[in-house]
C-alpha atoms as a PDB file:
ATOM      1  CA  UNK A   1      88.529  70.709  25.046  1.00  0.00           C
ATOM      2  CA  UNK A   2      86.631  73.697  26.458  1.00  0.00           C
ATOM      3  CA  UNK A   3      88.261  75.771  29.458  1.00  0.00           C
ATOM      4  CA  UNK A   4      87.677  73.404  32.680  1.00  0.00           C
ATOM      5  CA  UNK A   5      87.685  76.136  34.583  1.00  0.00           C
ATOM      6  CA  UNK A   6      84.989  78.086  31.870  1.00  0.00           C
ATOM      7  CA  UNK A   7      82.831  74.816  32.254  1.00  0.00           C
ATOM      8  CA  UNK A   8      82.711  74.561  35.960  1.00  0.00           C
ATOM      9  CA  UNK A   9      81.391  78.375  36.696  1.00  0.00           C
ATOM     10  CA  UNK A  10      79.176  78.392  33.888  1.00  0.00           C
ATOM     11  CA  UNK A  11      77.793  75.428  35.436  1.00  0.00           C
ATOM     12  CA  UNK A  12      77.272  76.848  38.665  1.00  0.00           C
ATOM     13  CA  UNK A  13      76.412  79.925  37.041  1.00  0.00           C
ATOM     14  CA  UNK A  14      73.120  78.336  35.809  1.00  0.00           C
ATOM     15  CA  UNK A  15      72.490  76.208  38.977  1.00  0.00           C
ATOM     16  CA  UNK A  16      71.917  79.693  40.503  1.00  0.00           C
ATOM     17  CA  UNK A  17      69.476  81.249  38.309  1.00  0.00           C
ATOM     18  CA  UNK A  18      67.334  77.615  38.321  1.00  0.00           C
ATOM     19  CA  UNK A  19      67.227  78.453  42.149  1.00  0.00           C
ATOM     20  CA  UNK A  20      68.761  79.289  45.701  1.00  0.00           C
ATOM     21  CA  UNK A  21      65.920  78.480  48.548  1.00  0.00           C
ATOM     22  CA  UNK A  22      67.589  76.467  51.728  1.00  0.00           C
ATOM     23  CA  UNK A  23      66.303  73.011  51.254  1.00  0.00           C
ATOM     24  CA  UNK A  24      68.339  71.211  54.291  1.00  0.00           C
ATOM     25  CA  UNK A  25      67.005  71.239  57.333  1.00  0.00           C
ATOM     26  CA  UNK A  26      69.061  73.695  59.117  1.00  0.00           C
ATOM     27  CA  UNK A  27      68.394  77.586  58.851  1.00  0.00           C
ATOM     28  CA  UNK A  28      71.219  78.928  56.894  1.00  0.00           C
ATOM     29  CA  UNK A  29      72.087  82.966  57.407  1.00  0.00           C
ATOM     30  CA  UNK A  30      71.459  83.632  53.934  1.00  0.00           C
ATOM     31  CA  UNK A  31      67.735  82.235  55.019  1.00  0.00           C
ATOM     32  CA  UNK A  32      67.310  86.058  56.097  1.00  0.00           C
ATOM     33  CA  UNK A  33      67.483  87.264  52.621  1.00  0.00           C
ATOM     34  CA  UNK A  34      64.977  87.680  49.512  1.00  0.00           C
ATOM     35  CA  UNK A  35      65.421  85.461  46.985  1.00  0.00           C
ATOM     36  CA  UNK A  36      66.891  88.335  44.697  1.00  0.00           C
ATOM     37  CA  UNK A  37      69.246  89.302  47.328  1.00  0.00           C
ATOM     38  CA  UNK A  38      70.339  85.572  48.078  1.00  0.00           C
ATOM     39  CA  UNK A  39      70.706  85.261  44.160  1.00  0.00           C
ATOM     40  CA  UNK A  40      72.930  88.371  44.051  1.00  0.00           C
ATOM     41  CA  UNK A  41      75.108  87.381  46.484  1.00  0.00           C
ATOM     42  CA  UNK A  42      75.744  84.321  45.563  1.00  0.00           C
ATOM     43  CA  UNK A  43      76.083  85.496  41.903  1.00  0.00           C
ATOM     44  CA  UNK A  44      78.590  87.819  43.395  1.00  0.00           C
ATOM     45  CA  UNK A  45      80.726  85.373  45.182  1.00  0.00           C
ATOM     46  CA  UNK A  46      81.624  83.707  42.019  1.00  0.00           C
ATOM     47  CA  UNK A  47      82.521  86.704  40.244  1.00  0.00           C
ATOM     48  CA  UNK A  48      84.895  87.596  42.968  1.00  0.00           C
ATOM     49  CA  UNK A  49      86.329  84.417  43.370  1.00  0.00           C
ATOM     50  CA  UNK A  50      87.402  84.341  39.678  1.00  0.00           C
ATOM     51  CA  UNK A  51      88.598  87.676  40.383  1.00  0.00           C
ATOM     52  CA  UNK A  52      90.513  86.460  43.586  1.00  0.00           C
ATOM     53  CA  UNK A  53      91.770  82.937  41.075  1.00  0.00           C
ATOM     54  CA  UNK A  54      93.083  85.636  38.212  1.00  0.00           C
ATOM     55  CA  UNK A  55      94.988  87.761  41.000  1.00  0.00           C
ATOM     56  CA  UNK A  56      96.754  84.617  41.635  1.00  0.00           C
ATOM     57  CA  UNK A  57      97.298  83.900  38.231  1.00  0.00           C
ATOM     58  CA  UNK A  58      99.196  87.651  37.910  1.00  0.00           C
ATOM     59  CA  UNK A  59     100.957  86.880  40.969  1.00  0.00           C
ATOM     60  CA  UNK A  60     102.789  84.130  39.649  1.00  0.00           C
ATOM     61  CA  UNK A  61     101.531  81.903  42.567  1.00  0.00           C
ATOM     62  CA  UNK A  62     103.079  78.240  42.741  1.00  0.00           C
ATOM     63  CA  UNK A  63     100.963  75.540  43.347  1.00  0.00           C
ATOM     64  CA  UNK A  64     103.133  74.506  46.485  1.00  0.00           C
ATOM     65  CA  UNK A  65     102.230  78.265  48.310  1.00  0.00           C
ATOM     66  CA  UNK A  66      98.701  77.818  47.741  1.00  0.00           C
ATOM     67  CA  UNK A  67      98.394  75.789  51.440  1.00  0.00           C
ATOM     68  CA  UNK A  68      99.902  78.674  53.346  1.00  0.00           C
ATOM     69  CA  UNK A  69      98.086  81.470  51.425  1.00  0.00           C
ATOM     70  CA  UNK A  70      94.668  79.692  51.964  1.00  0.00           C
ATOM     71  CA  UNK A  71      93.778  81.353  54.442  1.00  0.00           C
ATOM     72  CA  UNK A  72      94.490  85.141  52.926  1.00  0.00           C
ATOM     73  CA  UNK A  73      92.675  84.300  49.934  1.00  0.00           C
ATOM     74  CA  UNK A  74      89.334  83.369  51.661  1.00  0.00           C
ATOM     75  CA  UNK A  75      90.094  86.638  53.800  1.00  0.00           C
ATOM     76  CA  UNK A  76      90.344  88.960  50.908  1.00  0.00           C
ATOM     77  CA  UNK A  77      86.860  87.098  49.282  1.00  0.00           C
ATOM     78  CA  UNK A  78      85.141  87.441  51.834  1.00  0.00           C
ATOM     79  CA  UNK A  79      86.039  91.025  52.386  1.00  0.00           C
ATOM     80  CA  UNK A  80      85.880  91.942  48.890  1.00  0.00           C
ATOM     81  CA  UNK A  81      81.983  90.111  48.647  1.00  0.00           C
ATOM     82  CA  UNK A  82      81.280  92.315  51.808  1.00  0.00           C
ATOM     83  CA  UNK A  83      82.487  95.308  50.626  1.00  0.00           C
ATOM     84  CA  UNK A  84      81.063  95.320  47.335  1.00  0.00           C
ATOM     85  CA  UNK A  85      76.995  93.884  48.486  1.00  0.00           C
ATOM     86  CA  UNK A  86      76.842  96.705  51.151  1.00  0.00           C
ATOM     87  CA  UNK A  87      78.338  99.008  49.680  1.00  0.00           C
ATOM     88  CA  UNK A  88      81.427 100.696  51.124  1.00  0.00           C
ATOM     89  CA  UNK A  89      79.918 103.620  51.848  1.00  0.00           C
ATOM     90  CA  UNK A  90      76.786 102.888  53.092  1.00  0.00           C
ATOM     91  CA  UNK A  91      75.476 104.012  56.268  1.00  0.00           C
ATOM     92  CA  UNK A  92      72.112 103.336  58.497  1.00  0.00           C
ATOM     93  CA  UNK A  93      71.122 105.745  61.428  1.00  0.00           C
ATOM     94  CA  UNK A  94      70.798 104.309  64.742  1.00  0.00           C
ATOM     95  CA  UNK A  95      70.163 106.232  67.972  1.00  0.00           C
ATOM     96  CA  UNK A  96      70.635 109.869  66.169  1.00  0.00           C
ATOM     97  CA  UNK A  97      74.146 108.795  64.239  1.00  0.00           C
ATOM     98  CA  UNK A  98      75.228 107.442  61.373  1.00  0.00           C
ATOM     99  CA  UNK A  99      77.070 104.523  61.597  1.00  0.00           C
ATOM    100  CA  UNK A 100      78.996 102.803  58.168  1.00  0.00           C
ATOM    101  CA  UNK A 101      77.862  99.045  57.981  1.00  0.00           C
ATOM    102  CA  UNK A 102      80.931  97.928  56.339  1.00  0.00           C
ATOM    103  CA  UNK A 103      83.161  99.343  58.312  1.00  0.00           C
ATOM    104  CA  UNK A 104      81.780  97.807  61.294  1.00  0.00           C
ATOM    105  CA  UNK A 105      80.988  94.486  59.513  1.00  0.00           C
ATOM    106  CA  UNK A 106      84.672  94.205  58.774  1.00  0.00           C
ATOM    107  CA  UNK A 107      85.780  94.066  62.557  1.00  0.00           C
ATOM    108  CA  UNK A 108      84.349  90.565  62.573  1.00  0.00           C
ATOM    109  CA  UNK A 109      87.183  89.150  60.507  1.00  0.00           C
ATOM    110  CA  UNK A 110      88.755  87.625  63.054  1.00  0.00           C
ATOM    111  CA  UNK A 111      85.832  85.652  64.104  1.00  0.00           C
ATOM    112  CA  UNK A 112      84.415  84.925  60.434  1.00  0.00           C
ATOM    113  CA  UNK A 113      87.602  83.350  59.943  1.00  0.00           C
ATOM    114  CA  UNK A 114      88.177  81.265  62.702  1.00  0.00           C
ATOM    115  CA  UNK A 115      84.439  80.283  62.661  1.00  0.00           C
ATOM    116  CA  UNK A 116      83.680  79.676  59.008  1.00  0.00           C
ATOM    117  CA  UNK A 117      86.240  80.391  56.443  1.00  0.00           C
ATOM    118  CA  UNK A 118      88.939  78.292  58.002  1.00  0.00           C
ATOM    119  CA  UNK A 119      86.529  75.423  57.978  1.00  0.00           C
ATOM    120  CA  UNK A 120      86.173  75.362  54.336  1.00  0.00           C
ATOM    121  CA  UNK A 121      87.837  71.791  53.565  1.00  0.00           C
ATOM    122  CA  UNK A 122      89.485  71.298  49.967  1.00  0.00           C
ATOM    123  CA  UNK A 123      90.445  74.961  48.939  1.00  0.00           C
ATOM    124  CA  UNK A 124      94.254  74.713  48.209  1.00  0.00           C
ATOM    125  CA  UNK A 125      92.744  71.248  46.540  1.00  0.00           C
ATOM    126  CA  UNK A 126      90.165  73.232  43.987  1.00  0.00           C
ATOM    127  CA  UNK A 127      92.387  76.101  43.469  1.00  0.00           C
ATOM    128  CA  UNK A 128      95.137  73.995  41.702  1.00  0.00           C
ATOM    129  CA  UNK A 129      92.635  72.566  40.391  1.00  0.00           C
ATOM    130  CA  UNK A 130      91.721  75.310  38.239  1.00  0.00           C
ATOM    131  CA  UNK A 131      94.922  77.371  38.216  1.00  0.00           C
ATOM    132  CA  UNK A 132      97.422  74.266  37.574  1.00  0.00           C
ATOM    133  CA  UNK A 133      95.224  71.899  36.537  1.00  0.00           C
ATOM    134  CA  UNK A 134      95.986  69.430  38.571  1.00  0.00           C
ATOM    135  CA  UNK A 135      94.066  65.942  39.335  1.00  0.00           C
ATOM    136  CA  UNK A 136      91.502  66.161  42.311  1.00  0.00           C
ATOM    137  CA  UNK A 137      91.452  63.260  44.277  1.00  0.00           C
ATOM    138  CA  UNK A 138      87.596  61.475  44.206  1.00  0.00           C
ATOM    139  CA  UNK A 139      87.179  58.501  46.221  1.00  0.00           C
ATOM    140  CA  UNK A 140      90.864  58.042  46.618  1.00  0.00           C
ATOM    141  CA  UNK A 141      90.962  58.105  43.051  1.00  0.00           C
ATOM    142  CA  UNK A 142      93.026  60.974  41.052  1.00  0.00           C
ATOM    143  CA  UNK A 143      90.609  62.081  38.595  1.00  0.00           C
ATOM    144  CA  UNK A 144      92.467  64.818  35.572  1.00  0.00           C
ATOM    145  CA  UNK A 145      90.539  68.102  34.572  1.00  0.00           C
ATOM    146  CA  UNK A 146      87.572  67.592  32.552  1.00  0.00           C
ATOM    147  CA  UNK A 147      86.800  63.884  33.804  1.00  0.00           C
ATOM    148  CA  UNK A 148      83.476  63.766  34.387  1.00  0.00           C
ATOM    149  CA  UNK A 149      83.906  62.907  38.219  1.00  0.00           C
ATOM    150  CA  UNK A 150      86.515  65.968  38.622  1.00  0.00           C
ATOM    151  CA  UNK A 151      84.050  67.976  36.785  1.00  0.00           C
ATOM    152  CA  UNK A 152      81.420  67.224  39.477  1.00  0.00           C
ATOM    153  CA  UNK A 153      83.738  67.101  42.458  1.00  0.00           C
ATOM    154  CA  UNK A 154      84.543  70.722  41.354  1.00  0.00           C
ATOM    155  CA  UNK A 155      81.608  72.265  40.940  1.00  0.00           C
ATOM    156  CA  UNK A 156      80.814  70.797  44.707  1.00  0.00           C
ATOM    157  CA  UNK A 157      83.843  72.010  46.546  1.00  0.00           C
ATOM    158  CA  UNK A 158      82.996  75.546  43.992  1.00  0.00           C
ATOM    159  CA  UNK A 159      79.391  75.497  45.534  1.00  0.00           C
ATOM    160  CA  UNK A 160      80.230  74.876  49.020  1.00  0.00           C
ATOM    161  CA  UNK A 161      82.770  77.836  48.745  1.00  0.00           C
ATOM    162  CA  UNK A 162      80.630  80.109  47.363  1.00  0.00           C
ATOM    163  CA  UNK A 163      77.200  79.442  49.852  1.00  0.00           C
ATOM    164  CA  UNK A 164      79.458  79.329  52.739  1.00  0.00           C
ATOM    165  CA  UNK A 165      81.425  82.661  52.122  1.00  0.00           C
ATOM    166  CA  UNK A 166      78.250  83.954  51.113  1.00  0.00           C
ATOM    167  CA  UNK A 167      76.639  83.036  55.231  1.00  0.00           C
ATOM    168  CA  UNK A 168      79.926  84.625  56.008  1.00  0.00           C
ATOM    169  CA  UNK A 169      79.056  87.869  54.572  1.00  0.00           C
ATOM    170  CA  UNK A 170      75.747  87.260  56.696  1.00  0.00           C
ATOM    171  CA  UNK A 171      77.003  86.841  59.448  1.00  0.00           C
ATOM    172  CA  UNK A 172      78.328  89.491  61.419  1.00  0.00           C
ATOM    173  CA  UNK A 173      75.082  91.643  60.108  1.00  0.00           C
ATOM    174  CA  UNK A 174      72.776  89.651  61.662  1.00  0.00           C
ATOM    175  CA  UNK A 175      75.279  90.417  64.619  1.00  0.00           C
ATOM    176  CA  UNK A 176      75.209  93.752  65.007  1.00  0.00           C
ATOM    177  CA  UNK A 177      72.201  95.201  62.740  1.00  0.00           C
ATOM    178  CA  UNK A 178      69.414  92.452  62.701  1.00  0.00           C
ATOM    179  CA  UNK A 179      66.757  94.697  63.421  1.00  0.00           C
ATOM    180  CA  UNK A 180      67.414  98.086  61.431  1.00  0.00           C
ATOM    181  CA  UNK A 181      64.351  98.992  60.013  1.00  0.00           C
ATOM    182  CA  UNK A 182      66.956 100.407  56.737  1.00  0.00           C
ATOM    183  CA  UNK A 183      68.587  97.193  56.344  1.00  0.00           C
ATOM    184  CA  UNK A 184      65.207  95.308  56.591  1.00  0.00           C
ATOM    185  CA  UNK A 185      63.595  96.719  54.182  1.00  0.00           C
ATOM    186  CA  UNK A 186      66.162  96.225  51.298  1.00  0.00           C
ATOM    187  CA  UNK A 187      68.063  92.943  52.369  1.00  0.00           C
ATOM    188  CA  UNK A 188      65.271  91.217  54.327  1.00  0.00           C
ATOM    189  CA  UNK A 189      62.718  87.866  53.149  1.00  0.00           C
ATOM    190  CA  UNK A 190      59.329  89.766  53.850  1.00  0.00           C
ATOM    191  CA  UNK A 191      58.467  86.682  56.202  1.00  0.00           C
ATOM    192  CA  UNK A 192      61.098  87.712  58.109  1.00  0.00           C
ATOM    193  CA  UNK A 193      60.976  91.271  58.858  1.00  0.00           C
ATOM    194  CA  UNK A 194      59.027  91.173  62.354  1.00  0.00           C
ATOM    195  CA  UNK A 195      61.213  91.718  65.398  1.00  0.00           C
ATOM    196  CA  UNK A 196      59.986  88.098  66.889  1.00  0.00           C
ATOM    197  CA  UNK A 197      60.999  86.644  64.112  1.00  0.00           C
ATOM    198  CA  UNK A 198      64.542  87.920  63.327  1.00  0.00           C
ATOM    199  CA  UNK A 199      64.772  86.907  66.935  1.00  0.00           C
ATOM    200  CA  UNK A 200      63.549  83.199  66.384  1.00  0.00           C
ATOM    201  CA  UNK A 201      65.680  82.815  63.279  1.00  0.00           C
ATOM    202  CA  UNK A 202      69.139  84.563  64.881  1.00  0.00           C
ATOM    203  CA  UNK A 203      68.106  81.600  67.905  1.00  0.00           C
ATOM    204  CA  UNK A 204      67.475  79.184  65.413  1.00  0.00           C
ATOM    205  CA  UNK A 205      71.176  79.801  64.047  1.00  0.00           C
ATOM    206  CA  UNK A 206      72.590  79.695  67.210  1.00  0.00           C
ATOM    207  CA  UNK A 207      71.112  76.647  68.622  1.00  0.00           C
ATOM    208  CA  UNK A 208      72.395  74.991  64.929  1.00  0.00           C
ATOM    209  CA  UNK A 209      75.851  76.289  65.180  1.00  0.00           C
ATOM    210  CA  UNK A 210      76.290  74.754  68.706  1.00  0.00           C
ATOM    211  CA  UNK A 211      74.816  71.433  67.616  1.00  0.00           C
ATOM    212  CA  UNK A 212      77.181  71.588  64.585  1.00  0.00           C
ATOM    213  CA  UNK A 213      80.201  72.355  66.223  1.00  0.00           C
ATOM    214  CA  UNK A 214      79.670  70.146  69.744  1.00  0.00           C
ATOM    215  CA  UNK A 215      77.699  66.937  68.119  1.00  0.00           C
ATOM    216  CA  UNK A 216      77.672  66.922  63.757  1.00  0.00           C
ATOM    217  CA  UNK A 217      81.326  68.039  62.977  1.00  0.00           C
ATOM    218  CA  UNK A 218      82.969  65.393  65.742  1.00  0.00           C
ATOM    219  CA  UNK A 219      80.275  62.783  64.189  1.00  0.00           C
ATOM    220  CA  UNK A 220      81.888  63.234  60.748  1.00  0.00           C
ATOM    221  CA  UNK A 221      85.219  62.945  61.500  1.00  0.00           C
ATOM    222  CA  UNK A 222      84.504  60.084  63.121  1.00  0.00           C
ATOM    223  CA  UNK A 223      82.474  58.797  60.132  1.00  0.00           C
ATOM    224  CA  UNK A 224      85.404  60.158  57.732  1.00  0.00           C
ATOM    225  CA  UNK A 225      83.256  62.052  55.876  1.00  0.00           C
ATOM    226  CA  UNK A 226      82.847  66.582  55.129  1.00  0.00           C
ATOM    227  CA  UNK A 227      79.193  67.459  55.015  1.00  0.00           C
ATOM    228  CA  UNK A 228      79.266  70.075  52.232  1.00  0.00           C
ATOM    229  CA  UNK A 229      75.925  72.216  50.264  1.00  0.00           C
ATOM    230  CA  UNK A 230      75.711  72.034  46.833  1.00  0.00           C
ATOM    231  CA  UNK A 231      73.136  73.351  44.472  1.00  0.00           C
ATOM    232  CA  UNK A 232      70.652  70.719  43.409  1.00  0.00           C
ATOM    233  CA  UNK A 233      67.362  71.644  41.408  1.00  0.00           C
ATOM    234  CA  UNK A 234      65.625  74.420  43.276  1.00  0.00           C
ATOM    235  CA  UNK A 235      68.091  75.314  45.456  1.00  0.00           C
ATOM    236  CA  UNK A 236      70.868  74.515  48.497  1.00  0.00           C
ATOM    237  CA  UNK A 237      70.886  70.733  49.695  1.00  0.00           C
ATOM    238  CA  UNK A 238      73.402  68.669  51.906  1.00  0.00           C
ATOM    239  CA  UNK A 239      75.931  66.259  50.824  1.00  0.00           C
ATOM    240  CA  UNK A 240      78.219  64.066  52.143  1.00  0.00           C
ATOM    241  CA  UNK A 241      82.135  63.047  50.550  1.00  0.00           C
ATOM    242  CA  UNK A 242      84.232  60.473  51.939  1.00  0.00           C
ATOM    243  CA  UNK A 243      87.757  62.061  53.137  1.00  0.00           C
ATOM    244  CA  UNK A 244      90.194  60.829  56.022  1.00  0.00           C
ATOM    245  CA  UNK A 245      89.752  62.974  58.752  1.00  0.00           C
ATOM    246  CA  UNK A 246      92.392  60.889  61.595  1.00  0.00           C
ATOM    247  CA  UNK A 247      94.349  64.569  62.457  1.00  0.00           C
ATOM    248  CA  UNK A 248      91.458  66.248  63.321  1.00  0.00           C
ATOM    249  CA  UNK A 249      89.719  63.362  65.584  1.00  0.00           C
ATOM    250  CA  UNK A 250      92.454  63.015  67.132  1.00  0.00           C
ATOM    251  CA  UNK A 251      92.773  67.144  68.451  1.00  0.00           C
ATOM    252  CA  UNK A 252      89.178  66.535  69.530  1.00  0.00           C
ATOM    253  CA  UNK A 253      88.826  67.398  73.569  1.00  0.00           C
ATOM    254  CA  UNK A 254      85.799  67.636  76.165  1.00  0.00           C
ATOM    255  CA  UNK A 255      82.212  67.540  74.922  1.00  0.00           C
ATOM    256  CA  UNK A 256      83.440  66.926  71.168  1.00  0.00           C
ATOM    257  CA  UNK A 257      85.806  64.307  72.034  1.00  0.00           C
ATOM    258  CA  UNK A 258      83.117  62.344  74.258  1.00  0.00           C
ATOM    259  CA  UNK A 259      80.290  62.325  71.111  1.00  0.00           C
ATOM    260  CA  UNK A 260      83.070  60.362  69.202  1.00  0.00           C
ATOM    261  CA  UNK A 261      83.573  57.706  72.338  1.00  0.00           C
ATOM    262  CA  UNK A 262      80.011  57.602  72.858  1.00  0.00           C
ATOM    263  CA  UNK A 263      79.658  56.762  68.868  1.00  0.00           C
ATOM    264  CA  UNK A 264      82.063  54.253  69.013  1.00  0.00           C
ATOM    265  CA  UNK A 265      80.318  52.962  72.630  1.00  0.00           C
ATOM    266  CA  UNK A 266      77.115  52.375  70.812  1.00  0.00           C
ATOM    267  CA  UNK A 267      78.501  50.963  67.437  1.00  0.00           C
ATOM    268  CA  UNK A 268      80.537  48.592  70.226  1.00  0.00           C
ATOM    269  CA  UNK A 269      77.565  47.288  72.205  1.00  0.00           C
ATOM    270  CA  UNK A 270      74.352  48.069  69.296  1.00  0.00           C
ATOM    271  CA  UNK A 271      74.811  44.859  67.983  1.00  0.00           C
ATOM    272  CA  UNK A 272      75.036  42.422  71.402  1.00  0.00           C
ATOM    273  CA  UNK A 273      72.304  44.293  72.633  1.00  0.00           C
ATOM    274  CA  UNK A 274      70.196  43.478  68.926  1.00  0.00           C
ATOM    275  CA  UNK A 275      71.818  39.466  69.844  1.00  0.00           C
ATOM    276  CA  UNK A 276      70.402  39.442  73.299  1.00  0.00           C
ATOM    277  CA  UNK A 277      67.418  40.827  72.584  1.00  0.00           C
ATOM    278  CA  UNK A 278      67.013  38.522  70.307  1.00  0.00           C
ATOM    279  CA  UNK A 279      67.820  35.325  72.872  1.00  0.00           C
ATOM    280  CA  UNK A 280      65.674  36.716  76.026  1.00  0.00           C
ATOM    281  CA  UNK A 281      62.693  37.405  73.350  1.00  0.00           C
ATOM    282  CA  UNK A 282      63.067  34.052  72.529  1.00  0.00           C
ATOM    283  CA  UNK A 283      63.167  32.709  76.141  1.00  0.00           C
ATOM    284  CA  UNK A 284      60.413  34.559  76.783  1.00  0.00           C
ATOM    285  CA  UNK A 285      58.409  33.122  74.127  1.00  0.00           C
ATOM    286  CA  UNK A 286      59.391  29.889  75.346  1.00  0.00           C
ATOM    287  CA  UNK A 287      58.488  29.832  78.723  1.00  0.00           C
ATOM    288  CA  UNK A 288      55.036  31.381  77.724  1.00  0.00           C
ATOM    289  CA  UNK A 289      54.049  28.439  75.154  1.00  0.00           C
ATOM    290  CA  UNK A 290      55.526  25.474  76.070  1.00  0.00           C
ATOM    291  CA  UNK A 291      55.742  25.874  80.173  1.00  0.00           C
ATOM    292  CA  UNK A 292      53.086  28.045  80.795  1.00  0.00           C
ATOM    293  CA  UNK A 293      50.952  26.967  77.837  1.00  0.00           C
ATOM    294  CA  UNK A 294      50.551  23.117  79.095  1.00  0.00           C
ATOM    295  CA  UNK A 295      48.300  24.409  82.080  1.00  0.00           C
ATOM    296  CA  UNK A 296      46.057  26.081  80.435  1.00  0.00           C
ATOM    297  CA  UNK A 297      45.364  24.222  76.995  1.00  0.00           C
ATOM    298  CA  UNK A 298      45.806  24.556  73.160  1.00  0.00           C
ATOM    299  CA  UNK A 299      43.673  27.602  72.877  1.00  0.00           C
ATOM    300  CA  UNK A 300      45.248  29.886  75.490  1.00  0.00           C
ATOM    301  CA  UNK A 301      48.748  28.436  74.540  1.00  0.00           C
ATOM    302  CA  UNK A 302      47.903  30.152  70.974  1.00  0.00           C
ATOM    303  CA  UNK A 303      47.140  33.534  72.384  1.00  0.00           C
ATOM    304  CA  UNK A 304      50.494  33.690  74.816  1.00  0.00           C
ATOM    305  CA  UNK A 305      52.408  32.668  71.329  1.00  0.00           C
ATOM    306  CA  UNK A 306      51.031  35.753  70.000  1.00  0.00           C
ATOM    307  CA  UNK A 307      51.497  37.788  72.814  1.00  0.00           C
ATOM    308  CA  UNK A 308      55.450  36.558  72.995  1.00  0.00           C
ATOM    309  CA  UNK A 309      56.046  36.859  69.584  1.00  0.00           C
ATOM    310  CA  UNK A 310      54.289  40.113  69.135  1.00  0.00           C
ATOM    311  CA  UNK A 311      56.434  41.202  72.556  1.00  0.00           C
ATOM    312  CA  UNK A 312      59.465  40.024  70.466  1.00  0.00           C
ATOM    313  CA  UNK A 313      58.712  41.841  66.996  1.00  0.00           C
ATOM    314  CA  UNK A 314      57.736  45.168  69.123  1.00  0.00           C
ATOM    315  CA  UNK A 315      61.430  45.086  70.542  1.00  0.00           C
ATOM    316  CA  UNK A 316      62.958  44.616  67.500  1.00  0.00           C
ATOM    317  CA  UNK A 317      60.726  47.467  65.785  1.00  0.00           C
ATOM    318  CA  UNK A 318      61.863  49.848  69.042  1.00  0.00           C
ATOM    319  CA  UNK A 319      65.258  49.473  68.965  1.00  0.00           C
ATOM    320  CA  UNK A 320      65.425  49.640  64.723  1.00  0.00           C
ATOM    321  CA  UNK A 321      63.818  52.926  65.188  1.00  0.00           C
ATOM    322  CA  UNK A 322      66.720  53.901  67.419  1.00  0.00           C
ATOM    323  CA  UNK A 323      69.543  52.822  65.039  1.00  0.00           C
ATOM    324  CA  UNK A 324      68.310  54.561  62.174  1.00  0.00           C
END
């Protein structure tokens, strides 16, 4: 059999050139790029990370340090994507002086980190995966390398690396240089170049990443489930995987912690309410036919059915519209 490893980038190799626009519906800081740049970064990202996977090869790594050095070895990618798409030398004016984008990019770590790469679920998973070649676990299921379902599983948690280091990278430019007229011009989506609308999109980005952090993550812990971006067809879509998530529901405080009761609240009373609904529409109907219906004859006994019943099906259609 082929290299697993081989197979899985070349397959995400080629998912990239087929295409990398943001098809979720969130604005994604790679978003701010053209499509060459996005491409190149991306591209780039790989190429490190199998840089980054034969460093730990030389290093003799064992599978059982790969937990503990997660966190280094995101670190160093990230840095090493940084360093390498800027430039390390590069340098915009601003105010009279030259100032070095990397350099300055770089004092972000700390936050990168603690915001992004640190979230990345399933590295220590995918990287004995393809240095020890051991199973990864699909639907509870330990799947060996090259079965179809690993293949797939890998190339996801590959893809969701690679797009989220690559927002990373994003990140802290759209931080501190968003509207250098240098940096515009070369990195910068044409649509995007205006200073209104680097504004609207850095809001944009800010109103998701407090939605995400106070309302979606809590929701899929709660749900047991990582919501990851792949590459499908033309570009970057959403997907959801099934994985326990108990520890981290349980750390969950304030405003995070309440979405989860509140979820459980309405999955609690949702279906009563849908049951006595269902009895006072009924009532209602009731009353309006066969009580209220023998005083004023067949005829306007008919139209009061219609009225209850179509009072009955509109509650029904309401409140389906909610839970979905």
């Amino acid at each position: 059999m082929e290299n697993v490893p081989s197979l899985i980038f070349d397959s995400v190799l080629t998912k990239l050139h087929t295409g990398v626009l943001n098809l979720t519906e969130q604005p994604l800081e790679l978003d701010i790029l053209k499509e060459d740049k996005r491409r190149e970064l991306l591209y780039l990202t790989l190429r490190k990370f199998e840089a980054e996977l034969s460093e730990l090869r030389y290093a003799a790594v064992a599978v059982d340090q790969l937990l503990e050095k997660r966190s280094s070895v995101l670190l160093d990618l990230w840095q090493a994507v940084l360093i390498d798409f800027f430039g390390r030398y590069y340098t915009v004016g601003i105010n009279g002086f030259e100032v070095e984008v990397v350099t300055t990019l770089l004092q972000d770590a700390a936050v990168v980190q603690a915001q992004r790469l640190d979230k990345i679920p399933f590295v220590p998973e995918l990287l004995a995966h393809l240095l020890f070649q051991t199973p990864l676990v699909v639907n509870g299921r330990p799947c060996a390398p090259g079965n179809p379902d690993a293949l797939n599983r890998a190339e996801i948690l590959l893809e969701n690396l690679l797009i989220q280091i690559a927002n990373g990278v994003m990140q802290p430019l759209l931080n501190h240089f968003a509207d250098v007229e240098a940096i515009k011009q070369t990195y910068y989506d044409r649509r995007l170049l205006s200073t209104r609308e680097i504004e609207r999109f850095r809001n944009d980005l800010s109103w998701w990443f407090r939605l995400d952090r106070l309302v979606k993550e809590p929701k899929a812990m709660f749900e047991s489930e990582y919501r990851l971006f792949t590459l499908q067809g033309r570009g970057i879509k959403p997907l959801s995987i099934y994985a326990p998530r108990t520890q981290e529901l349980e750390q969950l405080t304030g405003i995070r912690r309440t979405v989860t009761i509140a979820l459980e609240a309405r999955d609690a009373v949702s279906p009563r309410l849908r049951s006595a609904l269902s009895v006072v529409g009924s009532s209602v109907v009731y009353v309006l036919t066969e009580v209220l219906g023998r005083g004023i004859g067949l005829i306007g006994r008919g139209i009061l059915k219609g009225i209850g019943g179509g009072w009955q099906d509109g509650k029904f259609d309401r409140q389906d519209g909610r839970r979905d």
